[in-house]
N, C-alpha and C. Protein backbone atom coordinates (compact mmCIF):
# COMPACT_ATOMS: atom_id res chain seq x y z
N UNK A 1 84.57 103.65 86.59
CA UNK A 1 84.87 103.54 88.01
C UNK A 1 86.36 103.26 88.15
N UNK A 2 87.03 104.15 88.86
CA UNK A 2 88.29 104.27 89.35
C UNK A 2 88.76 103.35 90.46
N UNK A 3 89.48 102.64 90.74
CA UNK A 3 89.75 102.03 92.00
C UNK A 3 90.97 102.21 92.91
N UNK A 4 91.33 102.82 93.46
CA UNK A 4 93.02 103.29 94.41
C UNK A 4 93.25 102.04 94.86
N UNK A 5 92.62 102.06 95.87
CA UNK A 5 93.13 100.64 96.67
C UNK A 5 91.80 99.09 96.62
N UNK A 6 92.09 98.42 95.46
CA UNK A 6 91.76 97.41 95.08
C UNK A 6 92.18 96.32 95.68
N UNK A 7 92.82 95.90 96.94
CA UNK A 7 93.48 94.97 97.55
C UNK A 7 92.66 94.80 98.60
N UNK A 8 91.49 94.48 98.98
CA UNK A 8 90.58 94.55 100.18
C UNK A 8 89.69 93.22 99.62
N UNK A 9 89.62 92.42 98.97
CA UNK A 9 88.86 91.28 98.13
C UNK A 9 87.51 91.81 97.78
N UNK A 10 87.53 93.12 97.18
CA UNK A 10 85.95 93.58 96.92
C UNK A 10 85.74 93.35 95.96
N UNK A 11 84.85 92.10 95.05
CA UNK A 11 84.42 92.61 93.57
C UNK A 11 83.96 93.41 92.36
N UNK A 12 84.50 93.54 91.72
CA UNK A 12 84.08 94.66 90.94
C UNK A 12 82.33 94.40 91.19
N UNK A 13 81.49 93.45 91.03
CA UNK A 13 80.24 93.18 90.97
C UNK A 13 79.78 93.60 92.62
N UNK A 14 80.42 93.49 93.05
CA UNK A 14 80.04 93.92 94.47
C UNK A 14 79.91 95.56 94.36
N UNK A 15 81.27 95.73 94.04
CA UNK A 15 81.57 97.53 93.88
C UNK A 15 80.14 98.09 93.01
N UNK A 16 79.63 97.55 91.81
CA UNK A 16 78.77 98.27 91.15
C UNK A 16 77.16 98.00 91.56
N UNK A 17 77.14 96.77 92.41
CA UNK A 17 76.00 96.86 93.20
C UNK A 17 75.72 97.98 94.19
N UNK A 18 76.93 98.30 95.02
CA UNK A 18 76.93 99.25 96.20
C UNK A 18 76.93 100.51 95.57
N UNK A 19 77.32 100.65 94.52
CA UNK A 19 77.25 102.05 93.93
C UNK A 19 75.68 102.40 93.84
N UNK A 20 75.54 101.19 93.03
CA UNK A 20 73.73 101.49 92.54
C UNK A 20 73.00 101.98 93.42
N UNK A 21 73.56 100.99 95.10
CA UNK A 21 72.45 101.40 95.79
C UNK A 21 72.44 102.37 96.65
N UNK A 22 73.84 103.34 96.52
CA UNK A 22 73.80 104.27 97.08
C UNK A 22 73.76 105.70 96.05
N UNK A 23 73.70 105.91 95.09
CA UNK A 23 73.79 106.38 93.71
C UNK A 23 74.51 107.51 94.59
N UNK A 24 75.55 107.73 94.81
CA UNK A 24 76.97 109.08 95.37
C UNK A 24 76.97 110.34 94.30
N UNK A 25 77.14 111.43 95.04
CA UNK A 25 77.34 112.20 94.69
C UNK A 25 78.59 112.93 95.57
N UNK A 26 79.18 113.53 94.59
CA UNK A 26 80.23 114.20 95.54
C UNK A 26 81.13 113.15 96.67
N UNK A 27 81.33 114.06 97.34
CA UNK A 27 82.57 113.01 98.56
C UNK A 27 81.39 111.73 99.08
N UNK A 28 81.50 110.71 99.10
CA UNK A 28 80.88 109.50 99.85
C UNK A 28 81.80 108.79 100.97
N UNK A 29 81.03 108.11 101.78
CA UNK A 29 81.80 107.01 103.25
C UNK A 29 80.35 106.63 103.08
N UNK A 30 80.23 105.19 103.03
CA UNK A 30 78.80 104.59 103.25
C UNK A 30 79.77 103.06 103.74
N UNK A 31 78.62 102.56 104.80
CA UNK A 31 78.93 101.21 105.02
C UNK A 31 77.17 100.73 104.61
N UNK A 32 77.42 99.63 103.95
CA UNK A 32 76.20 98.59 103.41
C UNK A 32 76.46 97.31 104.36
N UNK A 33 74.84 96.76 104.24
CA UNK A 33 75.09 95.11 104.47
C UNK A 33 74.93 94.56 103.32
N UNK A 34 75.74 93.49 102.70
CA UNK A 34 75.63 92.63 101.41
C UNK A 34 74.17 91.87 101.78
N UNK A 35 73.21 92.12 100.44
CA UNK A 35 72.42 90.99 100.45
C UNK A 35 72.92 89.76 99.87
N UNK A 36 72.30 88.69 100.49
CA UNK A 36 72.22 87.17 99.69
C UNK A 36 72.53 87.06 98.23
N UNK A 37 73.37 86.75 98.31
CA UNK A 37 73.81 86.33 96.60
C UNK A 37 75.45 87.02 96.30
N UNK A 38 75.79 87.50 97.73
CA UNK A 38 77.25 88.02 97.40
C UNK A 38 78.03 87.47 98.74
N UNK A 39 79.23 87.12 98.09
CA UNK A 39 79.65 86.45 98.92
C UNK A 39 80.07 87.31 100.16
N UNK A 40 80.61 87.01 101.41
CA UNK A 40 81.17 87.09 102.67
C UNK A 40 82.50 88.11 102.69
N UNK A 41 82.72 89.02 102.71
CA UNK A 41 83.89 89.82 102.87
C UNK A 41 84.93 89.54 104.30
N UNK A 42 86.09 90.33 104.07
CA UNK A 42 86.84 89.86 105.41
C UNK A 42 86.92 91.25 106.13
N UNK A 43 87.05 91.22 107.15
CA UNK A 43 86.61 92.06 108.08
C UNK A 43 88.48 92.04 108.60
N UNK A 44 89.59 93.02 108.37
CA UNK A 44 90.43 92.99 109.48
C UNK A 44 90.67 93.98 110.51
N UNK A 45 89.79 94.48 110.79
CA UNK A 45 89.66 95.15 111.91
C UNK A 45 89.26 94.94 113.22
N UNK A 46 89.70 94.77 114.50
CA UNK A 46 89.63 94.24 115.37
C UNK A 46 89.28 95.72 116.92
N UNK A 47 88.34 96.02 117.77
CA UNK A 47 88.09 96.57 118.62
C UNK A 47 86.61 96.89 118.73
N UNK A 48 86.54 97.91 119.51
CA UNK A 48 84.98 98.19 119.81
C UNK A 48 83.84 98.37 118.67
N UNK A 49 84.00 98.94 117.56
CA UNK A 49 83.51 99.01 116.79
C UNK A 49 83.27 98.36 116.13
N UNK A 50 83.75 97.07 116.46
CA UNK A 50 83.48 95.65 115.42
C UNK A 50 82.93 94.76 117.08
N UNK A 51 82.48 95.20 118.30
CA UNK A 51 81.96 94.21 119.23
C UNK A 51 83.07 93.64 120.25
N UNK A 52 84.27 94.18 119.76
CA UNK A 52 85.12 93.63 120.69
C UNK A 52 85.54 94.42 121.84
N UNK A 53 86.34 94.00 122.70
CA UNK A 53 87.19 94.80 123.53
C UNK A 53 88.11 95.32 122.97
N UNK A 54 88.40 96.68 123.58
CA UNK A 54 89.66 97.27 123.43
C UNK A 54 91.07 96.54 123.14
N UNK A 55 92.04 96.41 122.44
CA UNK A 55 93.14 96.09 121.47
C UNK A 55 94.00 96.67 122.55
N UNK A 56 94.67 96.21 123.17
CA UNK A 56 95.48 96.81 124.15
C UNK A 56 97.23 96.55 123.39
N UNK A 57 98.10 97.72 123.89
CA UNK A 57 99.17 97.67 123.58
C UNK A 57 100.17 96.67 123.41
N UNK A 58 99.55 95.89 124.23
CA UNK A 58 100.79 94.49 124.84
C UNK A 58 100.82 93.22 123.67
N UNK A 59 99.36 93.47 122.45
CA UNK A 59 99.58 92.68 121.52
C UNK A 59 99.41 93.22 120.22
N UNK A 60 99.94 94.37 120.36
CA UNK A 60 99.95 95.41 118.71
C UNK A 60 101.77 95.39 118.69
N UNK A 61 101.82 95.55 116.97
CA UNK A 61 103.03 95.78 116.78
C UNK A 61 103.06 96.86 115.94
N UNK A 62 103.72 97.68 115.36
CA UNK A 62 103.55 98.91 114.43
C UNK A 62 104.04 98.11 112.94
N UNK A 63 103.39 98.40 112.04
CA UNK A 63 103.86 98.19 110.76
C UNK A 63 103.72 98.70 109.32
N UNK A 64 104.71 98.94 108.75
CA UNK A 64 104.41 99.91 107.51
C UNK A 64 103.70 99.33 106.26
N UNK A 65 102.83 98.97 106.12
CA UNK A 65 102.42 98.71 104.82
C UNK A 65 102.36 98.86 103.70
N UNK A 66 102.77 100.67 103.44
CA UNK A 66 103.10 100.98 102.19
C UNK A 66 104.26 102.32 102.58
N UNK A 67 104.50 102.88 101.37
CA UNK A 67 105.48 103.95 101.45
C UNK A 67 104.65 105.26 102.17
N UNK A 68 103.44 105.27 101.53
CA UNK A 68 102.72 106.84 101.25
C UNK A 68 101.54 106.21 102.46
N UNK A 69 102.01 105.81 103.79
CA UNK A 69 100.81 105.21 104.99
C UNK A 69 102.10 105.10 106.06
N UNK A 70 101.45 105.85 107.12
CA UNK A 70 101.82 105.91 108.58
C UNK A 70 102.07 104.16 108.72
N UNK A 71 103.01 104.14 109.64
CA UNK A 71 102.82 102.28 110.23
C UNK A 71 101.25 102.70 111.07
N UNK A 72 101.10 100.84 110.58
CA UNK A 72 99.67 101.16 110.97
C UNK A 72 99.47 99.86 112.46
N UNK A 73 99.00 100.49 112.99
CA UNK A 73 98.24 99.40 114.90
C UNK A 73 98.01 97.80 114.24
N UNK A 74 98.88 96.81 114.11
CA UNK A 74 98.97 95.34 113.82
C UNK A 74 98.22 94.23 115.05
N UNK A 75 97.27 93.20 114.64
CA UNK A 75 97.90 92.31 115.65
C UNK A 75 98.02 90.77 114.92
N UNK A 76 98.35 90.04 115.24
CA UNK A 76 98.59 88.78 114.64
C UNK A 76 97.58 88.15 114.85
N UNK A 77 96.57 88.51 114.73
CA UNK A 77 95.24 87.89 114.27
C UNK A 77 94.43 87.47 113.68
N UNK A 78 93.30 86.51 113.46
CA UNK A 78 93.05 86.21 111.52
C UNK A 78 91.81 87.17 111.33
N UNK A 79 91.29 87.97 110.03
CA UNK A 79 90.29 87.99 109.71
C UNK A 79 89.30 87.65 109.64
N UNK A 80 87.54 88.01 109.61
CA UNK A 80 86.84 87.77 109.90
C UNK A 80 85.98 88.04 108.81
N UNK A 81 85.13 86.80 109.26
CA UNK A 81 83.67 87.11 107.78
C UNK A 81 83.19 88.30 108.16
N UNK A 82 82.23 89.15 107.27
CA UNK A 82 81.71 90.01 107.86
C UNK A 82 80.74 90.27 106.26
N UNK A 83 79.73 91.02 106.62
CA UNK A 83 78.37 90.98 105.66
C UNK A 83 78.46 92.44 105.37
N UNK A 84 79.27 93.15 106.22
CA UNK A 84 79.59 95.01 105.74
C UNK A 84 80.51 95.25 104.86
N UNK A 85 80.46 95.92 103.89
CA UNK A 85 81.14 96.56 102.86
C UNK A 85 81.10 98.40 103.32
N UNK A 86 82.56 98.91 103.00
CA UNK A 86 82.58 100.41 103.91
C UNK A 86 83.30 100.57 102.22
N UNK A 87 82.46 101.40 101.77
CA UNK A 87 83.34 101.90 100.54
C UNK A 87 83.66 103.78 100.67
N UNK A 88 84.40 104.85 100.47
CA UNK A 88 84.99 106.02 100.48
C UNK A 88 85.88 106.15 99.10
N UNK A 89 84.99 107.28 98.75
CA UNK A 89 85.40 107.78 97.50
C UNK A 89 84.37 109.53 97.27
N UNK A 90 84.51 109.64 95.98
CA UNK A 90 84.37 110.54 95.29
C UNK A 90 83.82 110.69 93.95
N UNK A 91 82.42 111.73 93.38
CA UNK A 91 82.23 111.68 92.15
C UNK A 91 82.04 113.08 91.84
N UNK A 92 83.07 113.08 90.83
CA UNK A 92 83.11 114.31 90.22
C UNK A 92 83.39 114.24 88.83
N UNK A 93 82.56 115.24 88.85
CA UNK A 93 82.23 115.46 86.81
C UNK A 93 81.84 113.92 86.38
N UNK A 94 81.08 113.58 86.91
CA UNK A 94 80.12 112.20 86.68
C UNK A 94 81.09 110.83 86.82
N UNK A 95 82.35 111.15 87.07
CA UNK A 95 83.46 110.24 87.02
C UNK A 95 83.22 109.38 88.38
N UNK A 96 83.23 108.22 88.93
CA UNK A 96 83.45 107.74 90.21
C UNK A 96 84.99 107.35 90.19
N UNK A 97 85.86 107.90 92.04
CA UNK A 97 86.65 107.39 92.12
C UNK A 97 86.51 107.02 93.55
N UNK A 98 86.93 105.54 93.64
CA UNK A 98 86.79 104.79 95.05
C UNK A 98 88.38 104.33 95.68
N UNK A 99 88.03 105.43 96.67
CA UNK A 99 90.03 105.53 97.60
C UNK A 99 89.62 104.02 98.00
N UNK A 100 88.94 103.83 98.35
CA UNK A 100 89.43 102.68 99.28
C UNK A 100 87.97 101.87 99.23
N UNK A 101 87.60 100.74 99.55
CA UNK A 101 86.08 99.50 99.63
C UNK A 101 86.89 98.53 100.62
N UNK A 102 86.18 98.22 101.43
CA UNK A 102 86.79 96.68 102.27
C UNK A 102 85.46 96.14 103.53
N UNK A 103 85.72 95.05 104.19
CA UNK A 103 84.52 94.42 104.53
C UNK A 103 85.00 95.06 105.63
N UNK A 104 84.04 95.52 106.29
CA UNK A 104 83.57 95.75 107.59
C UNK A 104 83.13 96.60 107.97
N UNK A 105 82.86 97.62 109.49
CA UNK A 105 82.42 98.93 109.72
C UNK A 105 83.63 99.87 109.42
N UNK A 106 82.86 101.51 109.32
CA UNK A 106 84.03 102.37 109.10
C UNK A 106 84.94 102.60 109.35
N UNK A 107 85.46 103.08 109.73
CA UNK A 107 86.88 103.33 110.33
C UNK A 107 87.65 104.98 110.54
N UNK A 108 88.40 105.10 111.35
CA UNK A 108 89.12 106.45 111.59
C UNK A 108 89.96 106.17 110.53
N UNK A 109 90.48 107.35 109.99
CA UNK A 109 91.90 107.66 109.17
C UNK A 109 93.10 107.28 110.29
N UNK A 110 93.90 106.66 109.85
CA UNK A 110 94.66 106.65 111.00
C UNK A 110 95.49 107.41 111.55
N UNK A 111 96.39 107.47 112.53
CA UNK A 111 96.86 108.99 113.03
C UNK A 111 98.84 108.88 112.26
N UNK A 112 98.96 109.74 111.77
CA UNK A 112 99.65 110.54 110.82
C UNK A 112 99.03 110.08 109.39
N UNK A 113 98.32 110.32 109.17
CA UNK A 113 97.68 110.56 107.60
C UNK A 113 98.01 111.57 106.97
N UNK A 114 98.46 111.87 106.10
CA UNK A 114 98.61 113.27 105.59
C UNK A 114 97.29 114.11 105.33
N UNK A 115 96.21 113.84 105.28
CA UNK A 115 95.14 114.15 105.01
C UNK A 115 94.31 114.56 105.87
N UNK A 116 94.35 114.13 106.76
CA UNK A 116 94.05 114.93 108.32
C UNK A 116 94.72 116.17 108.68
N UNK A 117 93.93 117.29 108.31
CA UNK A 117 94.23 118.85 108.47
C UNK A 117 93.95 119.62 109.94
N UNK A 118 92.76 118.74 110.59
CA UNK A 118 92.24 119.74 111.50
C UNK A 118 92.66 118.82 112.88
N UNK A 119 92.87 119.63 113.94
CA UNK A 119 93.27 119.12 114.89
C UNK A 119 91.98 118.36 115.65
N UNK A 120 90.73 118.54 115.32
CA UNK A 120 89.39 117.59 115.25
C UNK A 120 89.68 116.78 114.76
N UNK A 121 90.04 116.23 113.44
CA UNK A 121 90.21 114.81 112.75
C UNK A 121 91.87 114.09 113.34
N UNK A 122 92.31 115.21 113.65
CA UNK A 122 93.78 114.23 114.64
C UNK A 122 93.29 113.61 115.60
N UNK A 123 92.73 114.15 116.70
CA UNK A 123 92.39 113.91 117.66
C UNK A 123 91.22 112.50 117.89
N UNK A 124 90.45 112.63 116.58
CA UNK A 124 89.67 111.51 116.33
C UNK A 124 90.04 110.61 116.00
N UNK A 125 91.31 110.60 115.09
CA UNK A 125 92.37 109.22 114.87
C UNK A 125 93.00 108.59 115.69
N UNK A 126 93.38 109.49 116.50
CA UNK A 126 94.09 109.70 117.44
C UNK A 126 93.10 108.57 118.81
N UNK A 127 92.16 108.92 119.04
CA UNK A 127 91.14 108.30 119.80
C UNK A 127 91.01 106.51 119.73
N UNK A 128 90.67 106.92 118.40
CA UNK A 128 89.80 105.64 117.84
C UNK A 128 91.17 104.77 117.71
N UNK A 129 92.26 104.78 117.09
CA UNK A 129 93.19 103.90 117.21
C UNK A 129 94.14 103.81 118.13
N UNK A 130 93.64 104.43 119.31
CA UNK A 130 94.13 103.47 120.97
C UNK A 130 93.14 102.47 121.06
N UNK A 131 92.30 101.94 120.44
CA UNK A 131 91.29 101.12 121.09
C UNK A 131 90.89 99.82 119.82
N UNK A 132 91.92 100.40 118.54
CA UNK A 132 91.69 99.26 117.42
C UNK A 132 93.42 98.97 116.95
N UNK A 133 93.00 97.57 116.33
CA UNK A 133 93.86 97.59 115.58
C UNK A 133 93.50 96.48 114.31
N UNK A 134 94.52 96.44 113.44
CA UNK A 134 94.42 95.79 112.22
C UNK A 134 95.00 93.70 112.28
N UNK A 135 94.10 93.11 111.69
CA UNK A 135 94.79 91.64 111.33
C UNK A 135 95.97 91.57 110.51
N UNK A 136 97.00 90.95 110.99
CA UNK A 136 97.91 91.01 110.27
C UNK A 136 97.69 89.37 109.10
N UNK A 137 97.04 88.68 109.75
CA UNK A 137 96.93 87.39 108.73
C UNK A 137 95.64 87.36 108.22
């Protein structure tokens, strides 16, 4: 098992539970609920899709997080427990590789991704992050 972005506090023991119980083939996006016996993940995502209200402009800031990532919708907010694990990846030629695992519900790609080809998946990034944004603490 491959890991890209390992910075989300997911355990490897977590990671190979969720594998098991989704046994992936090919491209995967699955969100799980952790059973009992694993600890609490952090959730930094903040808007409708996590129960909240809309993330309005007046308390987002833009920020770059890495070189190879659009600035991404900030707010100075803390993280949250959360019992969902959203893992996205890939298995090919029996190999697993996992882009990304982190606690909470799914999420849009965000808008300038390089990976977003179709003006359907712009437009859906595009959507979904007027109405979310990310914890910065």
């Amino acid at each position: 098992m491959k890991v890209f972005h390992a910075d989300h506090g997911v355990s490897e023991e977590t990671l190979k539970w969720a594998l098991a119980q989704i046994n992936p083939t090919g491209f995967f996006l699955r969100t799980l609920e952790l059973p009992e016996g694993h600890v609490d993940l952090l959730n930094s995502l903040y808007g409708p899709v996590c129960g909240d209200d809309p993330v309005s402009d007046d308390v987002v800031t833009f920020v770059k997080r890495s070189e190879d990532r659009p600035p991404s919708r900030m707010v100075s907010w803390p993280k949250r427990p959360t019992r969902l694990l959203t893992l996205i990846g890939m298995v090919k030629d029996g190999d697993v590789t996992i882009f990304t695992a982190y606690g909470g519900p799914a999420a849009e790609r965000e808008p300038g991704d390089v990976t977003l080809s179709t003006d359907e998946e712009k437009a859906a990034a595009a959507t979904f992050w007027a109405h979310h944004a990310l914890a910065s603490t």
